[in-house]
Each structure stands twice: as C-alpha cells, then as structure tokens.
C-alpha atoms as a PDB file:
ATOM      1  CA  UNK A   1       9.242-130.662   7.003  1.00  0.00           C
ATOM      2  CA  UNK A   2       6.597-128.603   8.597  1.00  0.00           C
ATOM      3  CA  UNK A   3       5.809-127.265  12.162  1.00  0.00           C
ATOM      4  CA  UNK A   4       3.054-127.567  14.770  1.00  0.00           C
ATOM      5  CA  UNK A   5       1.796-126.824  17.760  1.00  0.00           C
ATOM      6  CA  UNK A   6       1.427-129.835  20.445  1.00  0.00           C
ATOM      7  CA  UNK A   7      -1.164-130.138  23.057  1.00  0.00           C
ATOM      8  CA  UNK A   8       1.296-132.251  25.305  1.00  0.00           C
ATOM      9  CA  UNK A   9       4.201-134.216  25.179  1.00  0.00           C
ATOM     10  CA  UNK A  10       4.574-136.884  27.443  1.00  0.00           C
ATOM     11  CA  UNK A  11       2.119-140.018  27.163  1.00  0.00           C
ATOM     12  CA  UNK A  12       0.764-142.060  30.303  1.00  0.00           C
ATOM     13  CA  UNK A  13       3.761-144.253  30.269  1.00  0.00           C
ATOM     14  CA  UNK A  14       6.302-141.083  30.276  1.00  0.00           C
ATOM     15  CA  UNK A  15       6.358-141.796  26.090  1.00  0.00           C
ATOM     16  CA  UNK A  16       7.280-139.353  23.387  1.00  0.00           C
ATOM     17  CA  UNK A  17       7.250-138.314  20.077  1.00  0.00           C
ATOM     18  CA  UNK A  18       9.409-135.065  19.122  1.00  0.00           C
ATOM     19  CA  UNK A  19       8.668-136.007  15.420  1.00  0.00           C
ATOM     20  CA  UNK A  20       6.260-137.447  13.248  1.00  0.00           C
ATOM     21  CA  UNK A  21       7.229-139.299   9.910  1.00  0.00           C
ATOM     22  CA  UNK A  22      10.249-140.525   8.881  1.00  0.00           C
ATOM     23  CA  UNK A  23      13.156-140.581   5.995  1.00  0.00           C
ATOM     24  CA  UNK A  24      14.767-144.051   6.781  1.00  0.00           C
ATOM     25  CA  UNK A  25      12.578-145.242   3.806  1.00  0.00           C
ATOM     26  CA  UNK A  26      12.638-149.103   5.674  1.00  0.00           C
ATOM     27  CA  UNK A  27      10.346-151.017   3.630  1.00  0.00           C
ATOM     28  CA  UNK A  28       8.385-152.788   6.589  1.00  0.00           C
ATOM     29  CA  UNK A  29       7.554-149.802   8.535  1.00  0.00           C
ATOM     30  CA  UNK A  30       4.100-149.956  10.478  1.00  0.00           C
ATOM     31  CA  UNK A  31       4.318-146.607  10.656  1.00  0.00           C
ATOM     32  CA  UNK A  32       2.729-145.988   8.199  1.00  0.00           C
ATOM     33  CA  UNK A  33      -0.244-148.135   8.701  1.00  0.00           C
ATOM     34  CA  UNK A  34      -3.758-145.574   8.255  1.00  0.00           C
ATOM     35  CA  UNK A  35      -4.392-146.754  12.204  1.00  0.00           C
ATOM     36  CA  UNK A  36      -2.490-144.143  13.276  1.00  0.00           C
ATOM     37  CA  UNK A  37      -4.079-141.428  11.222  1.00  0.00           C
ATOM     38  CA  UNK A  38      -0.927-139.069   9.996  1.00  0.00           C
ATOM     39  CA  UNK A  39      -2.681-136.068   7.757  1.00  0.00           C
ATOM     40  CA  UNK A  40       0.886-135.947   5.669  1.00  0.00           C
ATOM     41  CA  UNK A  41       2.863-137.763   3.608  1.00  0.00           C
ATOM     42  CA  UNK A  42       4.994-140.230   5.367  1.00  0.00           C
ATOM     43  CA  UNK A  43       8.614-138.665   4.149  1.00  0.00           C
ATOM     44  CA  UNK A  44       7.267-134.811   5.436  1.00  0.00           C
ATOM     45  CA  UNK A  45       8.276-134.640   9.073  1.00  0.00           C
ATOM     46  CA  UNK A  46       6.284-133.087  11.533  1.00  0.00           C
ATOM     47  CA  UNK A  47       7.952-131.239  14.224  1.00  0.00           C
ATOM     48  CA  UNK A  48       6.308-130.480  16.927  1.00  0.00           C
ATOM     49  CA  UNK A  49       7.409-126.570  17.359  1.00  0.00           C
ATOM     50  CA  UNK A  50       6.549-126.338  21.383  1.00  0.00           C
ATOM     51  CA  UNK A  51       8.002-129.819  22.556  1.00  0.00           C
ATOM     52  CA  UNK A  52      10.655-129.111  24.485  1.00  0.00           C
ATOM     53  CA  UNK A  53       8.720-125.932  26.162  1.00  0.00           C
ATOM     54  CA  UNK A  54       6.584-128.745  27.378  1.00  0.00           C
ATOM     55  CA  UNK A  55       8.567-130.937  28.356  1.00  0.00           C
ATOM     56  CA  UNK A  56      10.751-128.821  30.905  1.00  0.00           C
ATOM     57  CA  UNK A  57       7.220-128.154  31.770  1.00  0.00           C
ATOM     58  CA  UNK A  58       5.761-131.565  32.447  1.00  0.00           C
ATOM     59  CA  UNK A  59       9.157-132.834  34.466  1.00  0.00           C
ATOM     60  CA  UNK A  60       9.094-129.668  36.426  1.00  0.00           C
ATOM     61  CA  UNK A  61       6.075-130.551  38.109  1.00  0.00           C
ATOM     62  CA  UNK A  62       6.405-134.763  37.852  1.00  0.00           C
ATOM     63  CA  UNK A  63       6.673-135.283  41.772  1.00  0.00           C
ATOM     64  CA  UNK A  64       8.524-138.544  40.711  1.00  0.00           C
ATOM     65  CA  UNK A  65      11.090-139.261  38.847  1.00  0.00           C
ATOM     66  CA  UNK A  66      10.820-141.765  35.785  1.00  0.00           C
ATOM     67  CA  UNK A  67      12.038-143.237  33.026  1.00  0.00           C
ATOM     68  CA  UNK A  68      11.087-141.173  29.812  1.00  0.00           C
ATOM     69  CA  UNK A  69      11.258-142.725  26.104  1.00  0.00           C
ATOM     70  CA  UNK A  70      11.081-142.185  22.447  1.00  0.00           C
ATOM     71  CA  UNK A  71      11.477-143.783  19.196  1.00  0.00           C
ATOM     72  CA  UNK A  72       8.685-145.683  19.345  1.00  0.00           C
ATOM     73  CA  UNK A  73       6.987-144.577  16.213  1.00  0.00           C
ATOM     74  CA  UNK A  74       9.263-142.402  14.797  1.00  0.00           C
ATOM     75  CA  UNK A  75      13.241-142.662  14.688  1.00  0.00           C
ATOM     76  CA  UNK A  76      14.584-139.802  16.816  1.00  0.00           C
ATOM     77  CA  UNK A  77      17.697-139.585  14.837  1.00  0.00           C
ATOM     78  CA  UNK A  78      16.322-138.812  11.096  1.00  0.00           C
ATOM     79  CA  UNK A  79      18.722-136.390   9.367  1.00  0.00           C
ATOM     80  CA  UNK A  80      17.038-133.056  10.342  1.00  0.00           C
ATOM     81  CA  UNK A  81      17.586-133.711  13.774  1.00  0.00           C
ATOM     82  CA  UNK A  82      21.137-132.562  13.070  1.00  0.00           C
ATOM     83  CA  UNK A  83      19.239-129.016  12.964  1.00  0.00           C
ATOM     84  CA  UNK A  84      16.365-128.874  14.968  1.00  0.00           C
ATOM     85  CA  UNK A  85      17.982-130.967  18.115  1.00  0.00           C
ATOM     86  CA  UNK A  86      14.681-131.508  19.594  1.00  0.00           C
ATOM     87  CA  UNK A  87      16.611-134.944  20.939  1.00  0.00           C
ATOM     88  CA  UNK A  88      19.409-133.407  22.370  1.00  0.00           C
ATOM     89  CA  UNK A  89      17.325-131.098  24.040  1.00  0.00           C
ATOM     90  CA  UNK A  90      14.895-133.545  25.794  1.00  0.00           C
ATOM     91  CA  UNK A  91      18.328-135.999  26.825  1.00  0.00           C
ATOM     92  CA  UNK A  92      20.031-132.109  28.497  1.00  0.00           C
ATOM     93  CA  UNK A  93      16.147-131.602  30.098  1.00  0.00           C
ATOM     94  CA  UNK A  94      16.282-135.278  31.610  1.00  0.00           C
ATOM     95  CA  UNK A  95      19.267-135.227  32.688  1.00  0.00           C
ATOM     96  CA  UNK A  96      18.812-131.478  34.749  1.00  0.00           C
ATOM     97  CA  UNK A  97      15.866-132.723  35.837  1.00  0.00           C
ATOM     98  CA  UNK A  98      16.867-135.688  37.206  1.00  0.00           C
ATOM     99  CA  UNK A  99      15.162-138.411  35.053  1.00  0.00           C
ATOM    100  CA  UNK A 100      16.069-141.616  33.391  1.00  0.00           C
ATOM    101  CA  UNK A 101      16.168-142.226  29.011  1.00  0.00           C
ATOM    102  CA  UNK A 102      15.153-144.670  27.058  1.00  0.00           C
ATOM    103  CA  UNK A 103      15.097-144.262  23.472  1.00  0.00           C
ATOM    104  CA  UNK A 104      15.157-146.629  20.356  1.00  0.00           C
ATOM    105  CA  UNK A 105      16.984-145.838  16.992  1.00  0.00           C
ATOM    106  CA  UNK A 106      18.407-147.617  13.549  1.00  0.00           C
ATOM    107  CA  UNK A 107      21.189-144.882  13.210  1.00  0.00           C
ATOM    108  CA  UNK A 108      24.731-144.614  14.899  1.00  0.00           C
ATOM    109  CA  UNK A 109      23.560-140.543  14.725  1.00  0.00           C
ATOM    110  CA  UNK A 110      22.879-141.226  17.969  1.00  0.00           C
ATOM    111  CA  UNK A 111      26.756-141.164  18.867  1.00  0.00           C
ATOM    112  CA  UNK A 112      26.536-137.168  18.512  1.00  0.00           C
ATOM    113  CA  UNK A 113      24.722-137.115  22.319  1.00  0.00           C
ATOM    114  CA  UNK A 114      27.301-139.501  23.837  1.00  0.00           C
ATOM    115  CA  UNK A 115      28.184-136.639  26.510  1.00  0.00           C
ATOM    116  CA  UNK A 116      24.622-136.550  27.391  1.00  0.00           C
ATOM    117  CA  UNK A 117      24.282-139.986  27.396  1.00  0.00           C
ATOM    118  CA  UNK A 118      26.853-140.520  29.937  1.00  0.00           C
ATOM    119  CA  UNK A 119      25.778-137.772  32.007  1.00  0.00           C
ATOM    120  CA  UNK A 120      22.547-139.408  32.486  1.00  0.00           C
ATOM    121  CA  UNK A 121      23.619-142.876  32.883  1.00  0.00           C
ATOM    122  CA  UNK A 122      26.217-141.253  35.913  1.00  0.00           C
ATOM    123  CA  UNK A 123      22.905-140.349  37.922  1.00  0.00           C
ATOM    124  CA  UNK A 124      20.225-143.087  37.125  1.00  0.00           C
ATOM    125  CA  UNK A 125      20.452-145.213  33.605  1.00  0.00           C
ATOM    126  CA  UNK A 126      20.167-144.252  29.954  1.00  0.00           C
ATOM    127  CA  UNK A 127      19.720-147.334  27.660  1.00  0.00           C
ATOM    128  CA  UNK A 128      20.242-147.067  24.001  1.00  0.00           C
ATOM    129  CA  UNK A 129      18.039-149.813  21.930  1.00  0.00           C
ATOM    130  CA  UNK A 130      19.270-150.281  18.439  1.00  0.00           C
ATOM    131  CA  UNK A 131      17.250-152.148  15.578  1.00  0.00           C
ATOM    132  CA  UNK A 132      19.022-155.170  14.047  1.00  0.00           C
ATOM    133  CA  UNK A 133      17.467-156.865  10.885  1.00  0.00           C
ATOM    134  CA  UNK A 134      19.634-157.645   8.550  1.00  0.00           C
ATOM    135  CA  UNK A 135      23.519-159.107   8.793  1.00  0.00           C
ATOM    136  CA  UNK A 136      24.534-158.770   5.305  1.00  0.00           C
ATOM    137  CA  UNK A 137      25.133-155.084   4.159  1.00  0.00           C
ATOM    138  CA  UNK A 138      23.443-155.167   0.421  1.00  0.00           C
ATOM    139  CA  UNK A 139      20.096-156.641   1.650  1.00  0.00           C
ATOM    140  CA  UNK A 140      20.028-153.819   4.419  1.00  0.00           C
ATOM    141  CA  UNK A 141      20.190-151.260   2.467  1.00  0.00           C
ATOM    142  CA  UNK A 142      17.601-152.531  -0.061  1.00  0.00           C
ATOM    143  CA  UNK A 143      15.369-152.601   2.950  1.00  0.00           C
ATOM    144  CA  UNK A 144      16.676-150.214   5.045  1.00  0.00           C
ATOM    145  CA  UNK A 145      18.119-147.675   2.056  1.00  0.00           C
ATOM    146  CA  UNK A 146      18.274-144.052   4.103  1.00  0.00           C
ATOM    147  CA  UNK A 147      19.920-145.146   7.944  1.00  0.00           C
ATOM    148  CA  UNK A 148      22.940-146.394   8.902  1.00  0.00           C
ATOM    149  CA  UNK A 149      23.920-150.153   7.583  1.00  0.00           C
ATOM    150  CA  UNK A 150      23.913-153.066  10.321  1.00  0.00           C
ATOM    151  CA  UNK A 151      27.606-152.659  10.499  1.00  0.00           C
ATOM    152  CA  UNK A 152      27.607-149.304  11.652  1.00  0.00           C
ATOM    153  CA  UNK A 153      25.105-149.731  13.999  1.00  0.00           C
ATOM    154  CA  UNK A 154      27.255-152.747  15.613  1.00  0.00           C
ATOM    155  CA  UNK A 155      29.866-149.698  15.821  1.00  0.00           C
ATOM    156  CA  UNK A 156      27.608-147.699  17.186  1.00  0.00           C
ATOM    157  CA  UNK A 157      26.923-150.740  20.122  1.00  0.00           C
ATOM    158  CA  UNK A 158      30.721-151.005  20.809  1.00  0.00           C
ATOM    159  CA  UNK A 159      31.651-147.329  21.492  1.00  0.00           C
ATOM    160  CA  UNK A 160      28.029-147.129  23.357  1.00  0.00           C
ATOM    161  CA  UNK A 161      28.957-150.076  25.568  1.00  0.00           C
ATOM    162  CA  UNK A 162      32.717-148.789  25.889  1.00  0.00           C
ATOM    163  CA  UNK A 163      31.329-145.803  27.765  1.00  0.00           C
ATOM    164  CA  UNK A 164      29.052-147.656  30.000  1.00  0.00           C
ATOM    165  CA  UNK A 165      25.862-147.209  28.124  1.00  0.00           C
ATOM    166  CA  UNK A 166      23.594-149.964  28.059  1.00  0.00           C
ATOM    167  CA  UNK A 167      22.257-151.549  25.194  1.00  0.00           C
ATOM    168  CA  UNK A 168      19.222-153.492  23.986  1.00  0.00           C
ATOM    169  CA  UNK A 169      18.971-155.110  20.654  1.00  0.00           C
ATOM    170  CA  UNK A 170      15.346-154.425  18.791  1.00  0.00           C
ATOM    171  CA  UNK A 171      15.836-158.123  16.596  1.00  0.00           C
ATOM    172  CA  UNK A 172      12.630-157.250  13.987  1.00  0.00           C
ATOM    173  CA  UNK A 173      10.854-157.553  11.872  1.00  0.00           C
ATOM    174  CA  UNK A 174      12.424-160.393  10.240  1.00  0.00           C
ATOM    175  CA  UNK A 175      10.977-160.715   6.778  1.00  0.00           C
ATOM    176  CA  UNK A 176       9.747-164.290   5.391  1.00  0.00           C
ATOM    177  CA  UNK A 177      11.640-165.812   2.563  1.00  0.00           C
ATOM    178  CA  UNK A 178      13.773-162.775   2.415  1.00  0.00           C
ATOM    179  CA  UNK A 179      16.325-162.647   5.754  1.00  0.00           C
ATOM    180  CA  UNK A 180      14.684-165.262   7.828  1.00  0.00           C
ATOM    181  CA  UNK A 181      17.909-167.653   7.741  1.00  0.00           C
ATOM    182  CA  UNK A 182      19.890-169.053  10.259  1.00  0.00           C
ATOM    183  CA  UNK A 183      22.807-167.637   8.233  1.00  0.00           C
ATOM    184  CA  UNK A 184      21.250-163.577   8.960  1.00  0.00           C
ATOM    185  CA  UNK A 185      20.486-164.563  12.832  1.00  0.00           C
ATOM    186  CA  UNK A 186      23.358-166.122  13.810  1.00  0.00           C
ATOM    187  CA  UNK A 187      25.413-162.720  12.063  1.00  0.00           C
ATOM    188  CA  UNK A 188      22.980-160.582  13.888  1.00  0.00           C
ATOM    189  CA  UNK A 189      23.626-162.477  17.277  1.00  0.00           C
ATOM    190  CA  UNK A 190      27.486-162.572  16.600  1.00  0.00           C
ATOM    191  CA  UNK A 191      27.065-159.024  16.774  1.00  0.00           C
ATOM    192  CA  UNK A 192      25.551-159.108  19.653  1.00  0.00           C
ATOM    193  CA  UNK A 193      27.657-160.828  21.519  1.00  0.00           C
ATOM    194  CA  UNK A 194      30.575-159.128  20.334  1.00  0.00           C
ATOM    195  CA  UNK A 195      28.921-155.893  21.421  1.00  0.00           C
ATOM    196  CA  UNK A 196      28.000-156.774  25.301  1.00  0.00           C
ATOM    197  CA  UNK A 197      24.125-155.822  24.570  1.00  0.00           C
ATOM    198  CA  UNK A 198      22.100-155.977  27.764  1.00  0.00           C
ATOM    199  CA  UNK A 199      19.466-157.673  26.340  1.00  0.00           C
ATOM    200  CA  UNK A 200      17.502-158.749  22.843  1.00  0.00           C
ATOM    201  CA  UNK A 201      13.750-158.254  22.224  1.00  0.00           C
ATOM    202  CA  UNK A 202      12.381-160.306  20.186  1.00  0.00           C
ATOM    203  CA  UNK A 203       8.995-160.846  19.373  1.00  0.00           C
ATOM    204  CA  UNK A 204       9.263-163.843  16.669  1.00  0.00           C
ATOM    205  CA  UNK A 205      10.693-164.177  13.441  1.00  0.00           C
ATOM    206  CA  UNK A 206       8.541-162.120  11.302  1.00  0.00           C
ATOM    207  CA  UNK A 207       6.718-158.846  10.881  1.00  0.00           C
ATOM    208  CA  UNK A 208       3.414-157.190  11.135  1.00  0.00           C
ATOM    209  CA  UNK A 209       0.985-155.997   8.132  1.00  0.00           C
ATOM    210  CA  UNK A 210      -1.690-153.929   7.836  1.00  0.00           C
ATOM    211  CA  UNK A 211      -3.823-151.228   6.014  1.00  0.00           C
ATOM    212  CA  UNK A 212      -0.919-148.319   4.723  1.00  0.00           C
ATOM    213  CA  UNK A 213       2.559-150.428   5.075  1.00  0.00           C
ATOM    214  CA  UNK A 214       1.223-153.550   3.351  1.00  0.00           C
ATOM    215  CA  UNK A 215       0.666-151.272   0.170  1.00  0.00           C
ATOM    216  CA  UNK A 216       4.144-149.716   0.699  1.00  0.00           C
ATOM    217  CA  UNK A 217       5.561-153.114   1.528  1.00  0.00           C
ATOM    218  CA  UNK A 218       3.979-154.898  -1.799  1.00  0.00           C
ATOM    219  CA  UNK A 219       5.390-151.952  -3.552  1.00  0.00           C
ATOM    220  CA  UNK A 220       9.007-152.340  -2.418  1.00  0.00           C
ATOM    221  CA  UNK A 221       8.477-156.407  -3.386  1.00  0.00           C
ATOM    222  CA  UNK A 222       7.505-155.714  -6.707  1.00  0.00           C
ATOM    223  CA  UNK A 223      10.392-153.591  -7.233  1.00  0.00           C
ATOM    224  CA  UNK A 224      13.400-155.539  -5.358  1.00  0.00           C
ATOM    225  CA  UNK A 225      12.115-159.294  -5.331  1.00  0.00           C
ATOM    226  CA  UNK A 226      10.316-159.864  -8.339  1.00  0.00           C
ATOM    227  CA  UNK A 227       7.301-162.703  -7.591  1.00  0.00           C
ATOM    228  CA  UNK A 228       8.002-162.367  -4.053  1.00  0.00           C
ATOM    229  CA  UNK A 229       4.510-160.019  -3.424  1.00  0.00           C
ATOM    230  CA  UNK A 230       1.942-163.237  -4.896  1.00  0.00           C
ATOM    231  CA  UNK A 231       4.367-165.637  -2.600  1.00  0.00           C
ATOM    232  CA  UNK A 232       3.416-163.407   0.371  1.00  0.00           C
ATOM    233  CA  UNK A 233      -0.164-163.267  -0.610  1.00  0.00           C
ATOM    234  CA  UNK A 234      -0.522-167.230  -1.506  1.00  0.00           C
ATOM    235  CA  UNK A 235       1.182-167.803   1.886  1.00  0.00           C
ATOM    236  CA  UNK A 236      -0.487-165.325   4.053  1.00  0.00           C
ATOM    237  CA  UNK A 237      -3.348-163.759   2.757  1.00  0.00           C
ATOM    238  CA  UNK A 238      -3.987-160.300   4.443  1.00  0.00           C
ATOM    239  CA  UNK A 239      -3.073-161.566   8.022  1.00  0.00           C
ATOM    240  CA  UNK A 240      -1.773-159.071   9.822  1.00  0.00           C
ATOM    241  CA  UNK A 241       0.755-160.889  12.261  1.00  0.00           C
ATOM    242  CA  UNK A 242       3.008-163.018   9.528  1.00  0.00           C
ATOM    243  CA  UNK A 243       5.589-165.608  11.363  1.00  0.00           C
ATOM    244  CA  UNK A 244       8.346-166.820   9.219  1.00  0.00           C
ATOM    245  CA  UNK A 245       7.783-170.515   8.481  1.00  0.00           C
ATOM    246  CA  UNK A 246      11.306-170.959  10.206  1.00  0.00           C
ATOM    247  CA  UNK A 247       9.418-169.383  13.128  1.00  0.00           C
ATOM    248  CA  UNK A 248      10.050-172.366  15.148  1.00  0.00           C
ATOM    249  CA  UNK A 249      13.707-173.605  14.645  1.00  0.00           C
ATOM    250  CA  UNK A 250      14.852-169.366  14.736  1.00  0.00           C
ATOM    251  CA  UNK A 251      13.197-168.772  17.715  1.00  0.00           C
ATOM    252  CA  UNK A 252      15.010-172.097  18.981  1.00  0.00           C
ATOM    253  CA  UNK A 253      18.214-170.941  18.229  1.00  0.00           C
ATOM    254  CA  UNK A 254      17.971-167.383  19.580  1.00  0.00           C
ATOM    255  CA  UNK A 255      17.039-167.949  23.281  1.00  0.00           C
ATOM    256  CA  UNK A 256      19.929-171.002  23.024  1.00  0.00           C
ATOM    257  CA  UNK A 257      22.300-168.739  22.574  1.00  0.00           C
ATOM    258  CA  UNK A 258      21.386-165.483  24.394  1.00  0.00           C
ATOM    259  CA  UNK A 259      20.962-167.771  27.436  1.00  0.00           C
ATOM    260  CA  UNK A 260      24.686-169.511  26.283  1.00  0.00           C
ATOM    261  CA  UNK A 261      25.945-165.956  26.598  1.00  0.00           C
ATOM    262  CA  UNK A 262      24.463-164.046  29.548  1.00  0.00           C
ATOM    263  CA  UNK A 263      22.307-162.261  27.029  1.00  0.00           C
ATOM    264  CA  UNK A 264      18.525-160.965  28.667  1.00  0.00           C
ATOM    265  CA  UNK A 265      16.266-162.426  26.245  1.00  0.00           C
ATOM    266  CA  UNK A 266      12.554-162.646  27.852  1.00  0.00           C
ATOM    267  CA  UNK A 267      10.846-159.854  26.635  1.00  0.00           C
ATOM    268  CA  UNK A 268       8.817-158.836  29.845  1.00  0.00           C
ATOM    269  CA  UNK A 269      12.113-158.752  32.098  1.00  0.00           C
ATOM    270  CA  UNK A 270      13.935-156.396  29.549  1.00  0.00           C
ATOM    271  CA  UNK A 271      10.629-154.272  29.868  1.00  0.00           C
ATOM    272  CA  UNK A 272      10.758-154.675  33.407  1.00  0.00           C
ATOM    273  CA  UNK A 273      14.278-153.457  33.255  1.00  0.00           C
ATOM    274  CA  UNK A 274      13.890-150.383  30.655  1.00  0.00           C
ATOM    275  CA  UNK A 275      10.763-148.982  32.501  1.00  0.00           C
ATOM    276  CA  UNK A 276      12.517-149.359  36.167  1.00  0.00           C
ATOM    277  CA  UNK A 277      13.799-145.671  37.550  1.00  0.00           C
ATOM    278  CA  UNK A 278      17.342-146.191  39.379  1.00  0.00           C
ATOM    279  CA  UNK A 279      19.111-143.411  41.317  1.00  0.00           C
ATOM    280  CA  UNK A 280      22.409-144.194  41.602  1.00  0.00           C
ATOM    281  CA  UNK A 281      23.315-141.237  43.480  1.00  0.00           C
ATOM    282  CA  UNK A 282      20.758-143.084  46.380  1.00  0.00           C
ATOM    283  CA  UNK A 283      22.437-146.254  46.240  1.00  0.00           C
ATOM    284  CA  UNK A 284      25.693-144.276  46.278  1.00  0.00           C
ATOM    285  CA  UNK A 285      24.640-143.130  49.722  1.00  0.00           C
ATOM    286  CA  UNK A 286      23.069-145.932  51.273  1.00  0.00           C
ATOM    287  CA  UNK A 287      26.321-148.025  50.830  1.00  0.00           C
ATOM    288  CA  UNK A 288      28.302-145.501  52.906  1.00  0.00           C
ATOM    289  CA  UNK A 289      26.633-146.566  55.754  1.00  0.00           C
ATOM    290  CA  UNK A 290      26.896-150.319  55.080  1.00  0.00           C
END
C-alpha cells in the first residue's frame, strides 16, 4: 500500500476511483492490462491520500445533483478498506450532500455500510451491483481465490434486497471451456432469481484479453488447467474480445429466463436506470397534492 496525492476525483460521468490495484487476485482481471498505465505492481494499492477532501469539494459546488459511482476498475471493498474507509466516507458525503450511489463489488464487505446504504436509498437510490461468475464454490475460488465465494455474495444480495437496496447482477466474464455451461448459468440465474436482483448485465458469454492480463491469465492456466493456455491460443489467437463457443445457445437461455422472471436484462435500460438521479423526497411532495 502506498499514498498519493490526486489532482481530482470525480470523472465526466460523476466516476471514481478511491483506489488503485487490487488483492482479489481474479485471474481474468483487465485491470491489469498495460492500457491503463499503473506505475506499481498490481497487488500494491494506491490510495489516493486527498480523495475524500475532494470530493466534499466537487459535490459542494455540483449545482445538480447526480448519480456518483465506483468500482469500475478497482473493487472498492479490498481488505484495507476496513482501515482507510475511503468508501464509507464518499457513501456519508453522498448521502449529506444529497446525491445518488452506484458502486460495483465481488465482496459481501460491502454489508459493513448497510446504514449508509439505506440512508441514501431513503432520499434518492443507491444500487449495489455484485459480480457473478462462477456457481460452483471450488472453481470460484481457483479463479476468484482472495473475495468472497459466489455463495456469499448471493447472501450478500438477499440481506441487500431485504432492506430495500437494489441490486444489479455484473454476469462476466464467463471463461471458455472453463465455466461456460448451462449447468454454471442456470446456478448463477437461480441465484438471481432467488435474490430479487433488479437487473443482469451481460455483455456475452466470454471475456476480454489484452496486453498485461493475457500474460497473468496464461499464467493462472498453466498452473490450474494444465493444456488449457495452447487450447485458448489454437482457438483464439491474440483476439482481444473471446466469445465462448456456447455464445449463442447461453445468451439464448439468459434473456429467456430474465424476461420469464421480471428480471431487467437489456443492457442500455439498466444503464439508463443506474445513471438516472431520483429524489424521492420530490416525488414525496408532489403526490400530496395529487
């Protein structure tokens, strides 16, 4: 872990990163791809020291209110959170301030801010979007060794929804010849379904490659699927977007039975719905005088 000083905090589209790096150790991270530049190793978190200075900052003088997010390239919930609480402080700074949260995680740490959760969601909405890959609980933590299994997470989804907290369902990557089964979606949709989740991105069934993970990925082959790094390479070369050859009959199955189940499962309406501002307390007072 180190510390450093941050120019801003908040990206065009109200997007931010209290930390850079990660400890989840998930084999398929993009992340780590070189595109994005990190001058430390992956596992050496940066914190930026000022964040939260500049965040109260920034929403102080926002004339409107928004939805703000994180998570996007770095878990917000990695174990030292539990000590620096850059999260917690950013959910108490939204919610004084008025604004909505958005924020995407693979650990049911994210339980600890319930309170603050709530307190949002009372005003305008605060959606929690969990990452599901992997149904059975040895494969997931093969590929997903340092965060919470899949089962805990579906915990996680149930005491979130219990207290009124929506929920969206990150379904990816999904890795070829590895968890791309009907078996692994229909236990990750099961899950779903049991949990009342909002909605379900899902962008296909398969995962993205480039320059920094592939390495990392090939690595992690080698060493948990014997052979299954020169089946990747015979099948896909260096392509960067790789679609599960059961692209087609997954995909099938997925929208069948989010739309069997009132589940939201067009990507661009669950964006549509995670990026929209709502104050309650407005609607609150406009039905009084219906």
């Amino acid at each position: 872990m180190h510390f450093v000083q941050s120019k801003g905090i908040l990206s065009a589209k109200n997007g931010m990163n209290l930390y850079r790096g990660c400890t989840h150790g998930c084999i398929y991270c993009d992340s780590r791809s070189s595109c994005y530049q990190m001058q430390h190793d992956f596992e050496d978190i940066e914190v930026k020291e000022n964040a939260i200075e500049l965040l109260e900052d920034t929403l102080k003088r926002k004339r409107n209110k928004s939805m703000l997010s994180t998570g996007s390239m770095t878990d917000p919930y990695i174990p030292i959170e539990n000590e620096i609480k850059s999260v917690r402080k950013a959910l108490s700074l939204a919610y004084e301030y008025g604004f909505g949260f958005t924020l995407i995680t693979k650990s049911n740490r994210v339980l600890n801010d319930l309170d603050l959760l709530s307190k949002i969601n009372e005003h305008t909405k605060c959606v929690v979007q969990m990452t599901l890959t992997t149904y059975d609980e040895k494969l997931c933590k093969i590929i997903e060794p340092n965060v919470s299994t899949t089962r805990e997470r579906f915990e996680a989804l149930k005491i979130l929804n219990d207290a009124g907290i929506p929920t969206v369902v990150c379904l990816c990557p999904i890795l070829p010849f590895i968890n791309d089964t009907e078996e692994n979606l229909m236990g990750i949709l099961n899950y779903c379904i049991e949990a009342k989740v909002h909605g379900i991105i899902c962008f296909g069934m398969g995962l993205t490659l480039r320059d920094g993970n592939r390495e990392y990925f090939y690595s992690k082959l080698d060493k948990y699927f014997p052979g299954m790094k020169n089946k990747y390479i015979k099948t896909f070369g260096n392509q960067y977007s790789i679609n599960s050859p059961n692209n087609s009959n997954l995909m099938k199955i997925f929208h069948e039975v989010c739309a069997e189940n009132g589940i939201l499962h067009s990507n661009q309406k669950i964006f549509q719905y995670l990026n929209a501002f709502e104050d309650k307390n407005e609607v609150t007072q406009l039905s009084l005088f219906d």
